[in-house]
PDB file of N, CA and C in Angstrom:
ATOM      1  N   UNK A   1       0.857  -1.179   0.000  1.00  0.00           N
ATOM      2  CA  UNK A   1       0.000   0.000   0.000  1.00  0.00           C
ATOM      3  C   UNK A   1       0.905   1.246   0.000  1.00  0.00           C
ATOM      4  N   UNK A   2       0.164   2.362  -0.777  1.00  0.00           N
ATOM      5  CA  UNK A   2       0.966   3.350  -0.657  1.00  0.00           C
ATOM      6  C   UNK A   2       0.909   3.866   0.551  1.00  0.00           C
ATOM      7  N   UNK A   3       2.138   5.011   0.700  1.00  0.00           N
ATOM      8  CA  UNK A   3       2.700   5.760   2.091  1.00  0.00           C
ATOM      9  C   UNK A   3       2.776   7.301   1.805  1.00  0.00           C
ATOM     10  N   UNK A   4       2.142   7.826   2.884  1.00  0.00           N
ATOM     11  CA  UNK A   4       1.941   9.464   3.134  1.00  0.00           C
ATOM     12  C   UNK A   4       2.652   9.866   4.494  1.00  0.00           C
ATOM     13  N   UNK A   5       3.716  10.865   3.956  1.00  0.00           N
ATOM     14  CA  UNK A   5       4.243  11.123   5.145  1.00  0.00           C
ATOM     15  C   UNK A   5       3.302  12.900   5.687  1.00  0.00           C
ATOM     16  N   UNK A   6       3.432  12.629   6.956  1.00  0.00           N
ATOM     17  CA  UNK A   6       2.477  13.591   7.688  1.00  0.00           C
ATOM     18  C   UNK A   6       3.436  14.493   8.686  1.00  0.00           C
ATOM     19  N   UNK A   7       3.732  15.570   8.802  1.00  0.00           N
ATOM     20  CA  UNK A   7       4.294  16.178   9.523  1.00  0.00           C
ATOM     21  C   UNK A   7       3.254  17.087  10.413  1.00  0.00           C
ATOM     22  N   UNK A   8       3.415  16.645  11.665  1.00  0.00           N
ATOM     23  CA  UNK A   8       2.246  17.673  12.512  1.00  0.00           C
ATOM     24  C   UNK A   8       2.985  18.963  13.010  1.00  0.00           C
ATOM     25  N   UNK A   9       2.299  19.702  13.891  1.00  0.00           N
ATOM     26  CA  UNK A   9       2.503  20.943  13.717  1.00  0.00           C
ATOM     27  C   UNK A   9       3.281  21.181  14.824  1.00  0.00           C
ATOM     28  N   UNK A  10       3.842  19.992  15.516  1.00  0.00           N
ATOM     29  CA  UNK A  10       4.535  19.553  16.823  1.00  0.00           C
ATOM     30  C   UNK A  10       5.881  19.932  15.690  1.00  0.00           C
ATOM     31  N   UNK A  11       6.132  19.490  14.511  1.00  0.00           N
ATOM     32  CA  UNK A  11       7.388  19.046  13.739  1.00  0.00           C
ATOM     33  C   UNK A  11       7.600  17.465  13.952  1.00  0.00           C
ATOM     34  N   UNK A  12       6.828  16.360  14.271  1.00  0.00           N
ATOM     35  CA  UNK A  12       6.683  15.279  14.061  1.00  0.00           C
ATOM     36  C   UNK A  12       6.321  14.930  12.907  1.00  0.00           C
ATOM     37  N   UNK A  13       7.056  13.829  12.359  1.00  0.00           N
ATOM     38  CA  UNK A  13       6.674  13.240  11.284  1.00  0.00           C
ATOM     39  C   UNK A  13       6.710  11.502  11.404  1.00  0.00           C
ATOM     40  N   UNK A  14       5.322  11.139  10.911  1.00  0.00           N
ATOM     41  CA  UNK A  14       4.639  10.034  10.511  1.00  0.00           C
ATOM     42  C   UNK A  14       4.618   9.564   9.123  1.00  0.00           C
ATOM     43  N   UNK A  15       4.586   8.434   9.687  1.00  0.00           N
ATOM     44  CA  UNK A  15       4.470   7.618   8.122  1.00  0.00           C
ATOM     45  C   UNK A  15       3.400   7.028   8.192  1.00  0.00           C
ATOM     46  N   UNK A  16       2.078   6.768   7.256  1.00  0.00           N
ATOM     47  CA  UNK A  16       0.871   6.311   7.293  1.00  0.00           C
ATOM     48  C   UNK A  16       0.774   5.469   5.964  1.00  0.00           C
ATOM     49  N   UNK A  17      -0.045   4.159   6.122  1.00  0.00           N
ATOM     50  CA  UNK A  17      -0.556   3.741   4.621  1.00  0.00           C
ATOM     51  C   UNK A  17      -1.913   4.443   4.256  1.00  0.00           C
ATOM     52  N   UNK A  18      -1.497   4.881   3.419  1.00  0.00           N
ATOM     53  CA  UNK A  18      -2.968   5.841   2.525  1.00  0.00           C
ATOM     54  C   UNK A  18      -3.423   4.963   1.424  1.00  0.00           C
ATOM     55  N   UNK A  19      -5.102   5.204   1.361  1.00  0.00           N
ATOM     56  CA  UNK A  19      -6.026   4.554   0.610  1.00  0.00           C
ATOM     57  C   UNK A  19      -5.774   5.731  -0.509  1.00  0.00           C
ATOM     58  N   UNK A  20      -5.484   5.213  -1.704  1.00  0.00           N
ATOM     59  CA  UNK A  20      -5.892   5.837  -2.984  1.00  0.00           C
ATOM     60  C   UNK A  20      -7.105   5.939  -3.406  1.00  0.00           C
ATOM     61  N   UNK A  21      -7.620   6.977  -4.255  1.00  0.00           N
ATOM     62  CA  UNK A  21      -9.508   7.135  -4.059  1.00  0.00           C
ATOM     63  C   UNK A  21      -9.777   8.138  -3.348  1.00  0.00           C
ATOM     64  N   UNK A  22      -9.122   7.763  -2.224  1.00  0.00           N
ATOM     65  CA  UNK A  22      -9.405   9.207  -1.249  1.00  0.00           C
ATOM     66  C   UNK A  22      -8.539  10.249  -1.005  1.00  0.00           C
ATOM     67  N   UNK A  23      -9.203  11.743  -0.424  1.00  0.00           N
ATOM     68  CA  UNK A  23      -8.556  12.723  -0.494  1.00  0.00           C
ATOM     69  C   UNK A  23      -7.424  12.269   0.338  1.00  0.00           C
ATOM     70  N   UNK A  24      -6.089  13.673   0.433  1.00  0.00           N
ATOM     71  CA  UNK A  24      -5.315  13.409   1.177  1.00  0.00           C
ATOM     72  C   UNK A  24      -5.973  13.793   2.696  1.00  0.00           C
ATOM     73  N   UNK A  25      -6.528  14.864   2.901  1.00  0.00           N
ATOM     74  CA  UNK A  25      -7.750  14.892   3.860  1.00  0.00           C
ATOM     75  C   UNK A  25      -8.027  13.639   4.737  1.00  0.00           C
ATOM     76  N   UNK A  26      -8.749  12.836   3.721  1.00  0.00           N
ATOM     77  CA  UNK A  26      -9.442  11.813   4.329  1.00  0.00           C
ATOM     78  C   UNK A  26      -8.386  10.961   5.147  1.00  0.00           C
ATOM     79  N   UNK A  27      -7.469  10.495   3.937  1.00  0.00           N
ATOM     80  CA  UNK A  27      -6.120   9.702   4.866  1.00  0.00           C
ATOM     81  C   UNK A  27      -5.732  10.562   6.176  1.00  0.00           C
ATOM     82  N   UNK A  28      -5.974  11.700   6.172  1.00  0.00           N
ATOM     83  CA  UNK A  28      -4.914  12.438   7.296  1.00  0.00           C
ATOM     84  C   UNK A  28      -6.046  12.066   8.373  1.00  0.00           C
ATOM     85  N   UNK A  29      -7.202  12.637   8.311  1.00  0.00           N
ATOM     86  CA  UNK A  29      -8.413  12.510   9.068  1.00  0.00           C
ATOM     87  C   UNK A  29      -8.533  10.821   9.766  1.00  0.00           C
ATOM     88  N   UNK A  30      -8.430  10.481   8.710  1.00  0.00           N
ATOM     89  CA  UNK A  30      -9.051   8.604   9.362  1.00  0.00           C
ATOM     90  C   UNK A  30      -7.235   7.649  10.067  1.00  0.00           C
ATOM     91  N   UNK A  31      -6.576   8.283   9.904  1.00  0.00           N
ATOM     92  CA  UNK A  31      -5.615   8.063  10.149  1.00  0.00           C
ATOM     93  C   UNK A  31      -4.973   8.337  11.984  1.00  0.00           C
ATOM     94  N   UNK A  32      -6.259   9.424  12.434  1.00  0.00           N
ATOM     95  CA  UNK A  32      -6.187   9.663  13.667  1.00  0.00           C
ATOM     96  C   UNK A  32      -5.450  10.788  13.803  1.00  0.00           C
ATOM     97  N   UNK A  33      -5.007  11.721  12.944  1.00  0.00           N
ATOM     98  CA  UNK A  33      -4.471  13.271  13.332  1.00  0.00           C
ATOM     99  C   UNK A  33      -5.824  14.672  13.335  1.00  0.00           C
ATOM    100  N   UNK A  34      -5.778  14.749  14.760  1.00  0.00           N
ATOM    101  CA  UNK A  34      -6.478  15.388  15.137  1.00  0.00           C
ATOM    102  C   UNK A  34      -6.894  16.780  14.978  1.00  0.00           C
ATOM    103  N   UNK A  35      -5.561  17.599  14.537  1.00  0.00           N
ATOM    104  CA  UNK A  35      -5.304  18.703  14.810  1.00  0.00           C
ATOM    105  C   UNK A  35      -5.413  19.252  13.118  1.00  0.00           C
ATOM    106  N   UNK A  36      -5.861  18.074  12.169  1.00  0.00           N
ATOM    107  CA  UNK A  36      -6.400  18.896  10.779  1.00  0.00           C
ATOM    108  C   UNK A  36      -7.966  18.298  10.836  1.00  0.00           C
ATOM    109  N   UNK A  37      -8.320  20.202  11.313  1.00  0.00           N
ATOM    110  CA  UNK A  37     -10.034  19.651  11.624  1.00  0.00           C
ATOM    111  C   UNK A  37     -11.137  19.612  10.792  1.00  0.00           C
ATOM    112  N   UNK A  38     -10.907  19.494   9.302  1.00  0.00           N
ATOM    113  CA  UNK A  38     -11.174  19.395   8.141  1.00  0.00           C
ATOM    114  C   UNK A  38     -12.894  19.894   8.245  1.00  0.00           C
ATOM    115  N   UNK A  39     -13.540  20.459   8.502  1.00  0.00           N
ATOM    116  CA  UNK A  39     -14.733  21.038   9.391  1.00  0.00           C
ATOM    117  C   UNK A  39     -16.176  20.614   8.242  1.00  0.00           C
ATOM    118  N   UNK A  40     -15.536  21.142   7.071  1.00  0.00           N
ATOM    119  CA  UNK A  40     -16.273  20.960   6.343  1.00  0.00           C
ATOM    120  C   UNK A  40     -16.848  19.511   5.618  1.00  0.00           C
ATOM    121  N   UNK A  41     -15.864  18.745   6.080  1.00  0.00           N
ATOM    122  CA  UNK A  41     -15.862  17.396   5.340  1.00  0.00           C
ATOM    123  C   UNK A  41     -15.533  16.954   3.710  1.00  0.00           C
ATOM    124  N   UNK A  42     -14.622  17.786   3.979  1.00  0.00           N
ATOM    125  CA  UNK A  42     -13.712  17.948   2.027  1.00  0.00           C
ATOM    126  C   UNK A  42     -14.754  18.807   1.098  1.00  0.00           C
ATOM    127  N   UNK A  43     -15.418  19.192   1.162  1.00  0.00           N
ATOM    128  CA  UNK A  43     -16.689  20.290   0.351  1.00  0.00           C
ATOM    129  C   UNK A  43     -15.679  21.451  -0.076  1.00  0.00           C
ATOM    130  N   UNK A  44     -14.509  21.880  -0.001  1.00  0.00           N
ATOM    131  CA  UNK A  44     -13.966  22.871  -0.339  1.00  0.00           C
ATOM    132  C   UNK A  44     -14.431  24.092   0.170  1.00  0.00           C
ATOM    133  N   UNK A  45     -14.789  24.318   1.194  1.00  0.00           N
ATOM    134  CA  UNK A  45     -15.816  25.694   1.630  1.00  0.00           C
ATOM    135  C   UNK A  45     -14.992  26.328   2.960  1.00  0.00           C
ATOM    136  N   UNK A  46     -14.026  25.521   4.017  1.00  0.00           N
ATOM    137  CA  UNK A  46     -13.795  26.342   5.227  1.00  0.00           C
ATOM    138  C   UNK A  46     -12.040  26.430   5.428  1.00  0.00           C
ATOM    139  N   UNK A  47     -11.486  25.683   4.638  1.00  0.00           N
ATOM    140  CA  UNK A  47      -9.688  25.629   4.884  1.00  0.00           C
ATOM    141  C   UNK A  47      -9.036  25.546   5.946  1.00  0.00           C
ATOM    142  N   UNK A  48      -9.845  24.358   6.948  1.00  0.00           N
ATOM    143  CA  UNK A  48      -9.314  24.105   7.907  1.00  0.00           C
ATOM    144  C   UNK A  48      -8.521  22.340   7.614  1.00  0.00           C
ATOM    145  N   UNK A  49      -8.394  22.024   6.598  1.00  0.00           N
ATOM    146  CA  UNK A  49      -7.633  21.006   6.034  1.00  0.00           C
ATOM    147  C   UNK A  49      -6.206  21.751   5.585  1.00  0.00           C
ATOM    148  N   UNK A  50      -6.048  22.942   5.416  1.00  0.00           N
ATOM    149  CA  UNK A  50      -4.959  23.301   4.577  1.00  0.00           C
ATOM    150  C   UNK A  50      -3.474  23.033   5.299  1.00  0.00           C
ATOM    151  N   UNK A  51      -2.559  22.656   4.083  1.00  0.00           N
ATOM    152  CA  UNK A  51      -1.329  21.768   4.617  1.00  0.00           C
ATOM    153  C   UNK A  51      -0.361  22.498   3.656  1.00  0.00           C
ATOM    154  N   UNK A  52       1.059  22.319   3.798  1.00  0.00           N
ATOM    155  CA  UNK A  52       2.127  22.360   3.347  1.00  0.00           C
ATOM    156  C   UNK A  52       2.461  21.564   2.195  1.00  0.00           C
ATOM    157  N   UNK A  53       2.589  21.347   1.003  1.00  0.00           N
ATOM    158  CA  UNK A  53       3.224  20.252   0.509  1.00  0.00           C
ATOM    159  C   UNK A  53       5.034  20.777   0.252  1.00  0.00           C
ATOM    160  N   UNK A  54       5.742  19.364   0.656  1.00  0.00           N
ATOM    161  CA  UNK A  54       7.166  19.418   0.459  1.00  0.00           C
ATOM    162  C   UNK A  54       7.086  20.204  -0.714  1.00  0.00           C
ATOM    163  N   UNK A  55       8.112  20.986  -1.029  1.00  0.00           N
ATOM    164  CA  UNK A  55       8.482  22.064  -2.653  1.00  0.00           C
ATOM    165  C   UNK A  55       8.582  20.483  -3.615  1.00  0.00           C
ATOM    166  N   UNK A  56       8.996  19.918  -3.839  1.00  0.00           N
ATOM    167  CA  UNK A  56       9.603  18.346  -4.833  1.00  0.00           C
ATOM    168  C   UNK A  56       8.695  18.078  -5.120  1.00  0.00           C
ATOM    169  N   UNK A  57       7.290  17.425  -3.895  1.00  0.00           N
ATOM    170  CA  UNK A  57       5.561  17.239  -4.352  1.00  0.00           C
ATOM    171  C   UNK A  57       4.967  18.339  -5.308  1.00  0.00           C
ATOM    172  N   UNK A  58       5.232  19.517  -4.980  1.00  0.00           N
ATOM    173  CA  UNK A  58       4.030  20.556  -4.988  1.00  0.00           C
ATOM    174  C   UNK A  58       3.664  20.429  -6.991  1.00  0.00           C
ATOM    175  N   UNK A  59       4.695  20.608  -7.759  1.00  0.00           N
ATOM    176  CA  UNK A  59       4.507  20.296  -9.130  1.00  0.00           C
ATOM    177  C   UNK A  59       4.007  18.918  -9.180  1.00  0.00           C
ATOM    178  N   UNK A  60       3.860  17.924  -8.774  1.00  0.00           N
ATOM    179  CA  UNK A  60       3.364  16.102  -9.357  1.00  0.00           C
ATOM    180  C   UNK A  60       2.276  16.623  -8.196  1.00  0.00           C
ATOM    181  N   UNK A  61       1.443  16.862  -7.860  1.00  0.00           N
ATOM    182  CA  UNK A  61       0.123  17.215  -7.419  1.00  0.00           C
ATOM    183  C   UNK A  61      -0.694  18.182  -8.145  1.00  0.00           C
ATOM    184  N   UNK A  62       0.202  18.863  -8.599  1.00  0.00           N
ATOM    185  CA  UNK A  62      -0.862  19.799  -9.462  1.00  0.00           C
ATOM    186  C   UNK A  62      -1.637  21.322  -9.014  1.00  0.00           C
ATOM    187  N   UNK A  63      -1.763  21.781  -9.975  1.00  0.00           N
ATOM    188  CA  UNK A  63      -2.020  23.248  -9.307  1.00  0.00           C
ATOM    189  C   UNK A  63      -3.363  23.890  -8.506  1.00  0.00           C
ATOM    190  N   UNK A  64      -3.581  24.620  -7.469  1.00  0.00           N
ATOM    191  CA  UNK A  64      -4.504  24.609  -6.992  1.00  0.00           C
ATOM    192  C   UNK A  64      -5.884  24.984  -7.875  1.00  0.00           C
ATOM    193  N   UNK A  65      -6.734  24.794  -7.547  1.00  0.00           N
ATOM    194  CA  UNK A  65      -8.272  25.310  -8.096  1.00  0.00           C
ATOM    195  C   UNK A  65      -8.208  26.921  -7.921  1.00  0.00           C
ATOM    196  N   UNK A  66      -9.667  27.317  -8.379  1.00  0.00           N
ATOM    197  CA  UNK A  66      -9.576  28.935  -8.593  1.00  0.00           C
ATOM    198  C   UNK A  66     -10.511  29.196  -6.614  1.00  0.00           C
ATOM    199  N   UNK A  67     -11.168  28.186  -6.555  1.00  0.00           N
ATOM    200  CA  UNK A  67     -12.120  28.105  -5.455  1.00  0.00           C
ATOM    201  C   UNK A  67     -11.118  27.557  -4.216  1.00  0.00           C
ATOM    202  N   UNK A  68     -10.215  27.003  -4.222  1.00  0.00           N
ATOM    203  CA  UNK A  68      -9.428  26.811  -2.955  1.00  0.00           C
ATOM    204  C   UNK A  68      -8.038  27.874  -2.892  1.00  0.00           C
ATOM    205  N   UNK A  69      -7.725  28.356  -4.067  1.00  0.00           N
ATOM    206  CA  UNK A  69      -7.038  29.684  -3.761  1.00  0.00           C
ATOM    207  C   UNK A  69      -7.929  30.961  -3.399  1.00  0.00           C
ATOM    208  N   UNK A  70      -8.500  30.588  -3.582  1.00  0.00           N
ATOM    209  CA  UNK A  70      -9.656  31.914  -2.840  1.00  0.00           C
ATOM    210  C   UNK A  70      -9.937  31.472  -1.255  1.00  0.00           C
ATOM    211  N   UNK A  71     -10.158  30.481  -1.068  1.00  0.00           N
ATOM    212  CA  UNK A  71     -10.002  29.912   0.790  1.00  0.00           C
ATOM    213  C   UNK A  71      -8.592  30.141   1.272  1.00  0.00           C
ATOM    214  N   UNK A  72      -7.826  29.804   0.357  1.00  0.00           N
ATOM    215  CA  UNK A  72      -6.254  30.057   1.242  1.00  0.00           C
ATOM    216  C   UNK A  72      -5.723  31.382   1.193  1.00  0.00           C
ATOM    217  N   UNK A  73      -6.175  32.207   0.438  1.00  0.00           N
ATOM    218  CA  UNK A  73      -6.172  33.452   0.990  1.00  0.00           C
ATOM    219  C   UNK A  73      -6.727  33.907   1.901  1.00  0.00           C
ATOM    220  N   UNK A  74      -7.596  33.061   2.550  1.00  0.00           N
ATOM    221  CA  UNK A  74      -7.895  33.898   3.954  1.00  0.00           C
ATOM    222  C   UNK A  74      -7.166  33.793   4.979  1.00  0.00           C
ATOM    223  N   UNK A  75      -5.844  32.884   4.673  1.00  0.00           N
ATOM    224  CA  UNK A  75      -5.145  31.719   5.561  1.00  0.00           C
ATOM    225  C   UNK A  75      -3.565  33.206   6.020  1.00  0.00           C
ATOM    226  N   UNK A  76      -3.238  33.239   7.413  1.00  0.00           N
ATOM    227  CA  UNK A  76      -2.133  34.184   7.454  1.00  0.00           C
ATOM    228  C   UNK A  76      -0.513  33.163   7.110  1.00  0.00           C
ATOM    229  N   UNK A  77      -1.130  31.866   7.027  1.00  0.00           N
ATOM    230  CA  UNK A  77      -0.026  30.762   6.786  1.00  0.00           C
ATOM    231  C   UNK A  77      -0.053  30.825   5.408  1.00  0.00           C
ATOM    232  N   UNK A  78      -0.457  30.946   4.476  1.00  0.00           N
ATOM    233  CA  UNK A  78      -0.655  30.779   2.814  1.00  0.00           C
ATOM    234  C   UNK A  78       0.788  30.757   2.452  1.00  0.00           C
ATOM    235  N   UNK A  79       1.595  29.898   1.349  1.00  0.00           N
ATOM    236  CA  UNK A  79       2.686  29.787   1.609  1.00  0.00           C
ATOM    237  C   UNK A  79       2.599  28.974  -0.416  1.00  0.00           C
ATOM    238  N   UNK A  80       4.063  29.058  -0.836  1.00  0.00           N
ATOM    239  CA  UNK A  80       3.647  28.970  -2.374  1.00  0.00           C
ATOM    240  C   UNK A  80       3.257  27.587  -2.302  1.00  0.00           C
ATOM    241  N   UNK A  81       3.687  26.464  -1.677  1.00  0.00           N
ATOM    242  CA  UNK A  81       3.241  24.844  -1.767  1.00  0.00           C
ATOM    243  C   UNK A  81       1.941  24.774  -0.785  1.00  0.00           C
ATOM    244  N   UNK A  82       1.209  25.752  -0.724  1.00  0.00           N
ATOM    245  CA  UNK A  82      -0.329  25.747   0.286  1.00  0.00           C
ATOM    246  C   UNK A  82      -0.889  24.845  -0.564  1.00  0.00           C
ATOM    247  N   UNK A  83      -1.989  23.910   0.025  1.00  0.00           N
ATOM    248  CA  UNK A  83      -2.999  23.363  -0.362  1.00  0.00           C
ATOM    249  C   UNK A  83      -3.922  23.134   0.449  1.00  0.00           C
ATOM    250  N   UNK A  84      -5.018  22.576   0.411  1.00  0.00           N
ATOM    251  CA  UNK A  84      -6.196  22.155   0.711  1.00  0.00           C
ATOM    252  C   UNK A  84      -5.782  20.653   0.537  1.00  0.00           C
ATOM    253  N   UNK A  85      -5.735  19.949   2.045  1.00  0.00           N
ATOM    254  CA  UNK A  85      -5.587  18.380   1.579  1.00  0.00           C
ATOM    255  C   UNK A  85      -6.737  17.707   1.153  1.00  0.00           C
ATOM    256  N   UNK A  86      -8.511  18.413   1.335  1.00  0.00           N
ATOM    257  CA  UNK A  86      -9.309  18.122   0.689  1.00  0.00           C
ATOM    258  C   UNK A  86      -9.528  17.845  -0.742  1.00  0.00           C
ATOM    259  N   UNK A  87      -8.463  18.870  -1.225  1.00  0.00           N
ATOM    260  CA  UNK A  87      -8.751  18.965  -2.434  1.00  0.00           C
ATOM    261  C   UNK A  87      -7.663  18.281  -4.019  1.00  0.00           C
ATOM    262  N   UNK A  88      -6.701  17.017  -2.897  1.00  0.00           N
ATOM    263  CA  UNK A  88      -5.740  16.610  -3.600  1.00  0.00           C
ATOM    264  C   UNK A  88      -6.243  14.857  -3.536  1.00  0.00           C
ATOM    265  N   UNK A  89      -6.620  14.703  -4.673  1.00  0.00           N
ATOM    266  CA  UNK A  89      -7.000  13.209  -4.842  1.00  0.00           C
ATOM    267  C   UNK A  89      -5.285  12.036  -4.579  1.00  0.00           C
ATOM    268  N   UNK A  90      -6.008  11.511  -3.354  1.00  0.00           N
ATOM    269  CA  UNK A  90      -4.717  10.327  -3.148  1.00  0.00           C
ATOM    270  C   UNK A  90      -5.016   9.632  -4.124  1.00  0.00           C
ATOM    271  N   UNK A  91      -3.289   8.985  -4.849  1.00  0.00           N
ATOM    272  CA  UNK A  91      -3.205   7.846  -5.947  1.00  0.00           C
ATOM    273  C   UNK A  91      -1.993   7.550  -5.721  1.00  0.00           C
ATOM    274  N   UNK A  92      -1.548   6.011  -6.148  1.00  0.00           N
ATOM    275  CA  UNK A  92      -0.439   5.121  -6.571  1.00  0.00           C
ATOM    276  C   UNK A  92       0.482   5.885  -6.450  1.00  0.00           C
ATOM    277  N   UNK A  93       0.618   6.956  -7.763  1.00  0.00           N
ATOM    278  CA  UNK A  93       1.593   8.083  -7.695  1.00  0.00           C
ATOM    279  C   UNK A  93       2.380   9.141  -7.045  1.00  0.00           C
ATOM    280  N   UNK A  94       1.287   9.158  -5.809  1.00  0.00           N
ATOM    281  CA  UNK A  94       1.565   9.804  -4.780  1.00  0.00           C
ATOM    282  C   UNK A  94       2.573   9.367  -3.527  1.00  0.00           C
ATOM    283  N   UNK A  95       2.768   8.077  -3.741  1.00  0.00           N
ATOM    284  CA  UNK A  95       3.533   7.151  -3.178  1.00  0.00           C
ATOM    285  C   UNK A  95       4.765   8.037  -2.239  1.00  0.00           C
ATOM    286  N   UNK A  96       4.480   8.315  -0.976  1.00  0.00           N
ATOM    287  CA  UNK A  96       5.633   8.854  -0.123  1.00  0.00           C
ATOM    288  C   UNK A  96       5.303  10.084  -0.403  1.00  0.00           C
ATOM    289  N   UNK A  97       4.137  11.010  -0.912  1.00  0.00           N
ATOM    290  CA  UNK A  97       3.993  12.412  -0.489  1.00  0.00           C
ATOM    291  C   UNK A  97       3.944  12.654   0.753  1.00  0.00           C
ATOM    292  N   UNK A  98       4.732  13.841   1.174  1.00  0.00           N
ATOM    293  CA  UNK A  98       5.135  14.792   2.329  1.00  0.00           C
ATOM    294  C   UNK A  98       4.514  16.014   2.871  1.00  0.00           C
ATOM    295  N   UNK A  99       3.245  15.778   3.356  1.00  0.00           N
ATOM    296  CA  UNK A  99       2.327  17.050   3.925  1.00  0.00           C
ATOM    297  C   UNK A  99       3.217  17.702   5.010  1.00  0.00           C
ATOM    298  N   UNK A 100       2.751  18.703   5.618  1.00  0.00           N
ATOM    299  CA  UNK A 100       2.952  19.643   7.035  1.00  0.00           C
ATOM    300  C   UNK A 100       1.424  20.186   7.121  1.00  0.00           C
ATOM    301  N   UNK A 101       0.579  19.847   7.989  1.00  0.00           N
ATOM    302  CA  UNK A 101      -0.320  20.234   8.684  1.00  0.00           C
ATOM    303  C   UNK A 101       0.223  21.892   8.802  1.00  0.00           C
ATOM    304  N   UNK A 102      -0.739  22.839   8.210  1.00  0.00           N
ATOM    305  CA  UNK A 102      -0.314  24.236   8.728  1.00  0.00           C
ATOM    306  C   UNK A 102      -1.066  24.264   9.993  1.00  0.00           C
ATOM    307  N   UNK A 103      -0.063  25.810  10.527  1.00  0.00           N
ATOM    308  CA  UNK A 103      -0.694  26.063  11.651  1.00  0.00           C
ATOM    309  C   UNK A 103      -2.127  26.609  11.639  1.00  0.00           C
ATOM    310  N   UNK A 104      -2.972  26.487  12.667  1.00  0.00           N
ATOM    311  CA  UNK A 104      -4.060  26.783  12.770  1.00  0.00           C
ATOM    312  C   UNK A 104      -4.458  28.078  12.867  1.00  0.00           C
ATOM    313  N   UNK A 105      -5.187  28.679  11.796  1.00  0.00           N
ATOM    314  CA  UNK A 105      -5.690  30.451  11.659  1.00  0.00           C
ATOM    315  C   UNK A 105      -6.616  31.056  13.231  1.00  0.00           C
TER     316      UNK A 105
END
């Protein structure tokens, strides 16, 4: 199974097996990290999922939407590898992507 590495906001980093299919969200969420409180339930509407991706990921994930750069601008963390982990479909390919949980707005 593929592997998602998770960095919490402690600066801990985890290694998790992630279900492909699902958001990175969901893996982070069902995985038992508490502190990404994803509020909305991946709907793209509140950016309390929003994470870091390593700079190396941020191009092989792909560029944000026009509707979740408009949420992460409300963010005082917004940062050029910002994302919405709601809004990044886990796959095969993703194999060993490197989140950071941002800090909380």
């Amino acid at each position: 199974m593929p592997s998602l590495n998770i960095v919490t906001r402690d600066g801990t980093e985890h290694v998790v097996e992630a279900k492909a299919g699902w958001s990175v969200m969901e893996n982070i969420r069902d995985n038992g990290f508490d502190e990404l409180l994803a509020l909305c339930g991946g709907c793209c509407s509140c950016a309390t999922c929003h994470v870091h991706l390593d700079p190396d990921w941020f191009a092989k994930v792909g560029p944000r939407g026009a509707d979740e750069d408009d949420l992460l601008d409300t963010s005082d963390h917004k940062i050029e590898t910002s994302r919405l982990s709601c809004q990044i479909l886990f796959a095969p390919e993703l194999d060993g992507l490197r989140v950071q949980i941002a800090p909380e707005d």
